[in-house]
C-alpha atoms as a PDB file:
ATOM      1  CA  UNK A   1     -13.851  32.989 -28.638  1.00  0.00           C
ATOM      2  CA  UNK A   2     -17.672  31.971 -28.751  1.00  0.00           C
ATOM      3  CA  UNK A   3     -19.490  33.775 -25.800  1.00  0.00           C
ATOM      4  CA  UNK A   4     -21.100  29.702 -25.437  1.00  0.00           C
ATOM      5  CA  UNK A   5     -17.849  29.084 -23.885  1.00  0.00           C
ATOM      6  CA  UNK A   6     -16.786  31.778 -21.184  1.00  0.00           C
ATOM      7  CA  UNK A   7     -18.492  30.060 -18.712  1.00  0.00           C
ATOM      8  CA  UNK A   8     -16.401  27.154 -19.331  1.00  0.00           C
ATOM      9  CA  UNK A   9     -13.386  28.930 -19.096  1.00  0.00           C
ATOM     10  CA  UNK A  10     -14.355  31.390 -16.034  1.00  0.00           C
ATOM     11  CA  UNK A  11     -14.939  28.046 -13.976  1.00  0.00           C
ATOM     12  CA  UNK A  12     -12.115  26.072 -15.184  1.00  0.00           C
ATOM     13  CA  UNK A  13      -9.912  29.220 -14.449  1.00  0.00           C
ATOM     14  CA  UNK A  14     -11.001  29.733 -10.887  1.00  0.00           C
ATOM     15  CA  UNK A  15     -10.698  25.656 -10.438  1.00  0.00           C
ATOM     16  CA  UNK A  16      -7.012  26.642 -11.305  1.00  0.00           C
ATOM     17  CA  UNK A  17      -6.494  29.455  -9.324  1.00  0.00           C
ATOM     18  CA  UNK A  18      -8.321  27.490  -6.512  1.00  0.00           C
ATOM     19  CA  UNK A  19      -5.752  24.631  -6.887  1.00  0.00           C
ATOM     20  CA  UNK A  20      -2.912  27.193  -5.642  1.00  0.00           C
ATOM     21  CA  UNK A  21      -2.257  25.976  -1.902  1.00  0.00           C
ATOM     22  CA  UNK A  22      -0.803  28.817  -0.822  1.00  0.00           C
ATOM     23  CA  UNK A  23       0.294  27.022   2.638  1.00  0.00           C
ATOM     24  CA  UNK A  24       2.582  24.934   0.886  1.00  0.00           C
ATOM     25  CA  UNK A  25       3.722  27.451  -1.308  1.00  0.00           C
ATOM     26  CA  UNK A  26       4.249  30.248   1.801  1.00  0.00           C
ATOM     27  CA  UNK A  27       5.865  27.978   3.898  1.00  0.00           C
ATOM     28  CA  UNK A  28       8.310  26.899   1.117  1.00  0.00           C
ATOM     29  CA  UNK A  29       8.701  30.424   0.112  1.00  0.00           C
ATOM     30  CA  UNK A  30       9.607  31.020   4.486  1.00  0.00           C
ATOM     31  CA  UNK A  31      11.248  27.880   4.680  1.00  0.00           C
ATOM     32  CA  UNK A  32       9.250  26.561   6.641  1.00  0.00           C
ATOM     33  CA  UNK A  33       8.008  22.624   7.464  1.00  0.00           C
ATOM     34  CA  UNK A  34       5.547  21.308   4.897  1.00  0.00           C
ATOM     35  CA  UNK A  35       2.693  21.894   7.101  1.00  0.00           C
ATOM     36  CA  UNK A  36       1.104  17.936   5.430  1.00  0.00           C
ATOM     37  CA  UNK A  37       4.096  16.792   7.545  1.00  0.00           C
ATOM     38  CA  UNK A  38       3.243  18.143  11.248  1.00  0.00           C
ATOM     39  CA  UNK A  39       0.357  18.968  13.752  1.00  0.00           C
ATOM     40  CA  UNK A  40      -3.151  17.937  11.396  1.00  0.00           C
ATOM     41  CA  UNK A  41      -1.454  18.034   8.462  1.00  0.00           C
ATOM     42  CA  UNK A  42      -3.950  19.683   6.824  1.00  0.00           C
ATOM     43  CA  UNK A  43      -2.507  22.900   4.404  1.00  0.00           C
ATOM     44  CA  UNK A  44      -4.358  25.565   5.606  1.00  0.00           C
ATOM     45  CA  UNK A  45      -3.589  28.650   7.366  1.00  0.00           C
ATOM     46  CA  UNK A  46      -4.856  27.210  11.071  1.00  0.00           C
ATOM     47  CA  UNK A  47      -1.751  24.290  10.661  1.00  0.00           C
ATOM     48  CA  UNK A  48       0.624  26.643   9.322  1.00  0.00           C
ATOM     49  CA  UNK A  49      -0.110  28.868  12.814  1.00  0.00           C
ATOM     50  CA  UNK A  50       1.274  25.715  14.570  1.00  0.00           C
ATOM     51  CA  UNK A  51       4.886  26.067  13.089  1.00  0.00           C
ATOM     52  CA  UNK A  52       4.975  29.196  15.820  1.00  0.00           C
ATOM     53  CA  UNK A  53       4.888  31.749  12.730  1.00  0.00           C
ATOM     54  CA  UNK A  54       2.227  34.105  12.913  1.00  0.00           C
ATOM     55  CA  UNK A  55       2.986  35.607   9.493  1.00  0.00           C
ATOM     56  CA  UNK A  56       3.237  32.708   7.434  1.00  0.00           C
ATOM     57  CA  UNK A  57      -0.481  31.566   9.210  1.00  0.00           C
ATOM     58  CA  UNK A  58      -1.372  35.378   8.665  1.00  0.00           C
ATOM     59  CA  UNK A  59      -0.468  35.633   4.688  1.00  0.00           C
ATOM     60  CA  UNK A  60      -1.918  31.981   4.286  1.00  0.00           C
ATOM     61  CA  UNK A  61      -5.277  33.032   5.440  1.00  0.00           C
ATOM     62  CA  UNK A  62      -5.225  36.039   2.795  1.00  0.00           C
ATOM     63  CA  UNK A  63      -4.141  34.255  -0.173  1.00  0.00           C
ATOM     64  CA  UNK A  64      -6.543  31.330   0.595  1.00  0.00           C
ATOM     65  CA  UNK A  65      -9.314  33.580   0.921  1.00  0.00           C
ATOM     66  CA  UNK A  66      -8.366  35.552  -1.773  1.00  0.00           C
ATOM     67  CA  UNK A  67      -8.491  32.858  -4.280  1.00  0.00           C
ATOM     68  CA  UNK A  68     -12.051  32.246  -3.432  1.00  0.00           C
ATOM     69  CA  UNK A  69     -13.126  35.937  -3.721  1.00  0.00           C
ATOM     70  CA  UNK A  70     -11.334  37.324  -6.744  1.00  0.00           C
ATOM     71  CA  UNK A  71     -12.849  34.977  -9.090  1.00  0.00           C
ATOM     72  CA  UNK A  72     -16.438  36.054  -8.217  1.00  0.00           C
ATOM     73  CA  UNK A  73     -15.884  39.130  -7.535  1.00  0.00           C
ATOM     74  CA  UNK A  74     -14.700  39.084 -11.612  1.00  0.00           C
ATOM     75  CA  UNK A  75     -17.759  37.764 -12.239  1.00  0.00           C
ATOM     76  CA  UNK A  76     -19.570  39.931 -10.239  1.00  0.00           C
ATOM     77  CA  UNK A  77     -17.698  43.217 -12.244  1.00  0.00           C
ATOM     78  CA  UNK A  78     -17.708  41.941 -15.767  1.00  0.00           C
ATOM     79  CA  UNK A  79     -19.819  38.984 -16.056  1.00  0.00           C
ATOM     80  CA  UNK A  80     -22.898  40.151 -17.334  1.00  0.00           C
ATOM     81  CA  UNK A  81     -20.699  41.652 -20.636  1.00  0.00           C
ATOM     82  CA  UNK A  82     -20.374  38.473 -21.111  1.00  0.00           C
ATOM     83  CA  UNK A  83     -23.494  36.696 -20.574  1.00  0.00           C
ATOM     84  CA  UNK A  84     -22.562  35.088 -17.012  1.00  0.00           C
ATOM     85  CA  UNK A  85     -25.077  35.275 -14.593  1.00  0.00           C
ATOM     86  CA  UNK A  86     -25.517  33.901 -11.115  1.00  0.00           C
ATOM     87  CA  UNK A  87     -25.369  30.317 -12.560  1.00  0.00           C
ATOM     88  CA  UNK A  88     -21.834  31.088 -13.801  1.00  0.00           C
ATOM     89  CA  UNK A  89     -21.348  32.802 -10.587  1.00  0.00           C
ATOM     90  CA  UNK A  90     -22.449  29.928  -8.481  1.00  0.00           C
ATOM     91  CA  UNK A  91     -20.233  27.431 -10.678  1.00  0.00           C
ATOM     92  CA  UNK A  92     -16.980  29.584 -10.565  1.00  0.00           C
ATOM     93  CA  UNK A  93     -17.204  29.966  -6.709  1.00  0.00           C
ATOM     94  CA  UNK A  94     -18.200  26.573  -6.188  1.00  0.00           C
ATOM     95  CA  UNK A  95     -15.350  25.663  -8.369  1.00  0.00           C
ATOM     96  CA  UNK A  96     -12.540  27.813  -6.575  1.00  0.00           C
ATOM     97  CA  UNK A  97     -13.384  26.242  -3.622  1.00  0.00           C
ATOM     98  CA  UNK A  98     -12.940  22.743  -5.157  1.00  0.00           C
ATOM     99  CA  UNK A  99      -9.741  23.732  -6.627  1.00  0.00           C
ATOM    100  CA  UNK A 100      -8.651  24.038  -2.652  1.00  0.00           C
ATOM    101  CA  UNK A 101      -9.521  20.857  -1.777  1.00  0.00           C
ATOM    102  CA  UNK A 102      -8.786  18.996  -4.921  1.00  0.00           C
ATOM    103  CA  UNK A 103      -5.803  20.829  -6.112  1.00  0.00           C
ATOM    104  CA  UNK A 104      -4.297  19.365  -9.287  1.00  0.00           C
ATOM    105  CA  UNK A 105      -1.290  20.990  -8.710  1.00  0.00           C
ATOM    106  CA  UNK A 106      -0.231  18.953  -5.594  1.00  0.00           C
ATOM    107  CA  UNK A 107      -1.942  15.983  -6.262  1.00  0.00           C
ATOM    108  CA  UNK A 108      -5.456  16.445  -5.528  1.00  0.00           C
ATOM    109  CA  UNK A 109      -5.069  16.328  -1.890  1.00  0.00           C
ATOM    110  CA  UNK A 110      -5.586  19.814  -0.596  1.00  0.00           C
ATOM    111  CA  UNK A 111      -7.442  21.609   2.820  1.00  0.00           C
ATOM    112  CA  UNK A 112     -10.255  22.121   4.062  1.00  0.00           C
ATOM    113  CA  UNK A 113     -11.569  24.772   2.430  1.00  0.00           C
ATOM    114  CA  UNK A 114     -12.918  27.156   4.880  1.00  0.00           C
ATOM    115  CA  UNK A 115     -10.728  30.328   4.148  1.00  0.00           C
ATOM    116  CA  UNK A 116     -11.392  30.161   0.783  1.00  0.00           C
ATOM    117  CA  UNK A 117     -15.421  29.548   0.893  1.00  0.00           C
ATOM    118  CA  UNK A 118     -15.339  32.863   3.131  1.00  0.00           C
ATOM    119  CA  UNK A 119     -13.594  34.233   0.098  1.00  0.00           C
ATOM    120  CA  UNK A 120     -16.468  32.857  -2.218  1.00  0.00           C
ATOM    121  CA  UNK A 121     -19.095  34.308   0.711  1.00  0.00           C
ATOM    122  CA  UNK A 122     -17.314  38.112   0.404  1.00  0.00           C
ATOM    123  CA  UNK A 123     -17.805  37.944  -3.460  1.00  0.00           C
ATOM    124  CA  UNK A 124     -21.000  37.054  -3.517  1.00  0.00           C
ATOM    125  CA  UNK A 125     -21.652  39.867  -1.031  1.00  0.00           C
ATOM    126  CA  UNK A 126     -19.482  41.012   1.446  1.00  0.00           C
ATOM    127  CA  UNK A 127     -22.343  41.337   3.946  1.00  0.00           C
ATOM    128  CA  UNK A 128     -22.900  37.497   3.499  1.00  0.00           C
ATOM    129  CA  UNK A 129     -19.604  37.253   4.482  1.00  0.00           C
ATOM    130  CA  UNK A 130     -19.005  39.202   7.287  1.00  0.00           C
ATOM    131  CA  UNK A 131     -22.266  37.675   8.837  1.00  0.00           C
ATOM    132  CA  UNK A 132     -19.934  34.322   8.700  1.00  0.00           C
ATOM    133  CA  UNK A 133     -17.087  35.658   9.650  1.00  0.00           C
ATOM    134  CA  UNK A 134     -18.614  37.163  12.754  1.00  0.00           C
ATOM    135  CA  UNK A 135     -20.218  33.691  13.741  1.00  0.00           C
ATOM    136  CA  UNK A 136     -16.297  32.123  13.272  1.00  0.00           C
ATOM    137  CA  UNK A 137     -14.804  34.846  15.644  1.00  0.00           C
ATOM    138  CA  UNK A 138     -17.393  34.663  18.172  1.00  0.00           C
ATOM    139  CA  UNK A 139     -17.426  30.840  18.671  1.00  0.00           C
ATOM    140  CA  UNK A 140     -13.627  30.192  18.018  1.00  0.00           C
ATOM    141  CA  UNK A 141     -12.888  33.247  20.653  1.00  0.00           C
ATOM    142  CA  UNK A 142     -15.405  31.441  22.977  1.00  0.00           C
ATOM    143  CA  UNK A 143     -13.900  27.987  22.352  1.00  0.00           C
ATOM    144  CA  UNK A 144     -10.995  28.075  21.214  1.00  0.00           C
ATOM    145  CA  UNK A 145     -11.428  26.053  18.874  1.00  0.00           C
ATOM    146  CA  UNK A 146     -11.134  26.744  14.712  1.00  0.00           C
ATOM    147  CA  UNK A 147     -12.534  23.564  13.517  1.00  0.00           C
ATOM    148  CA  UNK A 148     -15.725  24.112  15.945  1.00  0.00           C
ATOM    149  CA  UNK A 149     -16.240  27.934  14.831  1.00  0.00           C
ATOM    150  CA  UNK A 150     -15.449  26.453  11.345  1.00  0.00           C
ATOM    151  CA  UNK A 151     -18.377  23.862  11.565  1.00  0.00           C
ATOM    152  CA  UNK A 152     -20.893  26.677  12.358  1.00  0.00           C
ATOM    153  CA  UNK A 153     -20.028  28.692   9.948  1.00  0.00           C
ATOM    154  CA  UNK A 154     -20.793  26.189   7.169  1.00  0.00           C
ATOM    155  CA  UNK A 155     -23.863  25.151   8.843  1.00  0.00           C
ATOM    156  CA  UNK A 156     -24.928  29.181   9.586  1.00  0.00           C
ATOM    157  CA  UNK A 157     -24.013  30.265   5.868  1.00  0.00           C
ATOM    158  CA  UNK A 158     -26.733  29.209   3.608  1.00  0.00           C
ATOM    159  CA  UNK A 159     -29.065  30.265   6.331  1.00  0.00           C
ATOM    160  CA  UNK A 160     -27.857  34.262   6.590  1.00  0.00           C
ATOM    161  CA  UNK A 161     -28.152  33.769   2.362  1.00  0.00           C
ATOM    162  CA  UNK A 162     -31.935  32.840   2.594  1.00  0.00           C
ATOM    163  CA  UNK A 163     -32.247  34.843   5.435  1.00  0.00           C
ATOM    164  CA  UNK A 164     -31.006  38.060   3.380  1.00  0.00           C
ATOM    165  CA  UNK A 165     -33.434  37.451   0.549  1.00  0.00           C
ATOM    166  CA  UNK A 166     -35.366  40.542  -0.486  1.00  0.00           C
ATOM    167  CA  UNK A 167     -33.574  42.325   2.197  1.00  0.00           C
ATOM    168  CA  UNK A 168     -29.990  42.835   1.009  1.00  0.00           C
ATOM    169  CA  UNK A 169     -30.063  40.477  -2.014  1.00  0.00           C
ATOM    170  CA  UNK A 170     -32.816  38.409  -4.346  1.00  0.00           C
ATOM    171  CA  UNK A 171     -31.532  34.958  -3.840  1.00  0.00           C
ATOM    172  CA  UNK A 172     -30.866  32.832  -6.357  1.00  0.00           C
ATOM    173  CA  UNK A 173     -31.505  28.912  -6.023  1.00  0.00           C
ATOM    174  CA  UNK A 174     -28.066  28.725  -7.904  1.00  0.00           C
ATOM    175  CA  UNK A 175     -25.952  30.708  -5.247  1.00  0.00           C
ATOM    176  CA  UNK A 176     -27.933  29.090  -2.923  1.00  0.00           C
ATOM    177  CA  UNK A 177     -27.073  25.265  -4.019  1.00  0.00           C
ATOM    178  CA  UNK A 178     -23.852  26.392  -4.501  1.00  0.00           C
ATOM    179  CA  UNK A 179     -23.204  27.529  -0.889  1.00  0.00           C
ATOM    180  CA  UNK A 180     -25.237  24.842   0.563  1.00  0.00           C
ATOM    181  CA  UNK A 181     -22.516  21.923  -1.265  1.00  0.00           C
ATOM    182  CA  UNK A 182     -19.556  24.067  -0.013  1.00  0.00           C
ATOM    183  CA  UNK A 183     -21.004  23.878   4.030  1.00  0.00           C
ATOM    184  CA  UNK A 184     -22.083  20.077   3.468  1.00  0.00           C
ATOM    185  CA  UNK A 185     -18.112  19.252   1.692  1.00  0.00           C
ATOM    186  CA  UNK A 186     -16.865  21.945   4.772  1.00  0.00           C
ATOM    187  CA  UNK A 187     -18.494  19.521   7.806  1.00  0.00           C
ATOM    188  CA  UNK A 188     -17.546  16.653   5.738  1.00  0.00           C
ATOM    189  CA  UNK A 189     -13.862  17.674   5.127  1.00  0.00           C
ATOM    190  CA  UNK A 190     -13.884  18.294   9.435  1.00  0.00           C
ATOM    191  CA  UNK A 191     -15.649  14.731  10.279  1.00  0.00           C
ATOM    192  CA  UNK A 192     -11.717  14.034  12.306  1.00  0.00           C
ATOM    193  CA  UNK A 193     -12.008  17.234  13.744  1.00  0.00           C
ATOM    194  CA  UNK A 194     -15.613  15.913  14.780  1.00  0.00           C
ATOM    195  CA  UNK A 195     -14.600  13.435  16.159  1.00  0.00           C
ATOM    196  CA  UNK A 196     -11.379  14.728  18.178  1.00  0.00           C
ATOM    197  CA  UNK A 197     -13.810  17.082  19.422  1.00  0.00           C
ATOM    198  CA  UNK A 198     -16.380  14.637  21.010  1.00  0.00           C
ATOM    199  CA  UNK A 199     -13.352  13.121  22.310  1.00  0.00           C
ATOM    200  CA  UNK A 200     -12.039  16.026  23.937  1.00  0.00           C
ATOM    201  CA  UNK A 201      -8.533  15.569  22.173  1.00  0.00           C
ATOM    202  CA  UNK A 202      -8.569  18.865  19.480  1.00  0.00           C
ATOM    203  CA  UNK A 203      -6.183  20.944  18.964  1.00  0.00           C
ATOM    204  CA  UNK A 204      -7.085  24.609  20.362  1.00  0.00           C
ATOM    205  CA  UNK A 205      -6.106  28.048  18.150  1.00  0.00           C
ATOM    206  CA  UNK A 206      -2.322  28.499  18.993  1.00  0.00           C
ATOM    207  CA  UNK A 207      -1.146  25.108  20.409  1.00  0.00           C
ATOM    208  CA  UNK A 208       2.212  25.019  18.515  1.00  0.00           C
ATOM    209  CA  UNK A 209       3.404  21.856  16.829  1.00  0.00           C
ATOM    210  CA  UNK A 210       5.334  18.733  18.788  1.00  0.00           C
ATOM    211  CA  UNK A 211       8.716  18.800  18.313  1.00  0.00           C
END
């Protein structure tokens, strides 16, 4: 294969592997509701917690996550044998996470992305994304709510990048783009929960489903 074209295929495979929605796929495995037929019906890991199973939500998380780290983290390992550089690394991240929302596998209608950009965050550098992950715990353990500590995060993010230049990192305007799309799609993807929230009607972290 011409070395022209494994940037082509690194992004298109981590679209693919980003178009697994593995809370469809773990509650059907579970037997479980669909979790696009109850509470926000959004499949992600904070909707699956509402069917009452703290596993399913639990293993959800992971595999979303770990669909957005495990193709940059490849890139990270081998990329520069074969010429991809933080460009490629940008575009396969950003594309992962696009393969969660826009899943061709069910349709492109998928979640909201934010397990899986924290994924992207930890390959780029796991520092980046434990400085996110730390700004989710401490405002959804404050508020209770996941959308809220979900909406910080994506605003916080491409500052701790910048902020980390020179000091753990040289960042890249690339990366930087890159992260700065996936926070502006994140707070985009959340504009109901933005609203339910100014209305005071959200959903707070472990209110189970209606039966």
């Amino acid at each position: 294969m011409s070395p022209a074209l494994y940037p082509v295929v690194a992004v298109l495979a981590a679209y693919l592997v980003g178009s697994l929605s593995f809370a469809v796929i773990v509650s059907k495995l579970m037997g479980l509701n669909d979790p696009r037929s109850y509470g926000s019906k959004n499949p992600g890991a904070t909707n699956v917690l509402r069917s009452g199973n703290k596993t399913a939500a639990v293993v959800t998380l992971l595999l979303d996550a770990l669909k957005g780290w495990l193709p940059v983290a490849l890139v990270q390992w081998f990329g520069k044998d074969h010429g991809l550089g933080d460009g490629s690394l940008a575009a396969v991240g950003l594309a992962a996470f696009l393969g969660h929302l826009y899943p061709v596998f069910f349709r492109f209608k998928g979640g909201k992305g934010v397990a899986t950009a924290a994924g992207v965050l930890f390959g780029i550098s796991w520092v980046l994304g434990l400085a996110t992950l730390a700004t989710w715990l401490i405002v959804a353990f404050f508020s209770r709510y996941s959308s809220l500590a979900a909406l910080a995060s994506a605003v916080f993010a491409p500052f701790y990048y910048l902020l980390g230049d020179r000091a753990a990192w040289y960042a890249d305007k690339r990366i930087a783009l890159a992260i700065l799309v996936m926070s502006a799609l994140l707070v985009y993807r959340h504009r109901e929960n933005i609203s339910k929230l100014l209305q005071g009607k959200e959903s707070k972290l472990g209110a189970k489903k209606k039966d």
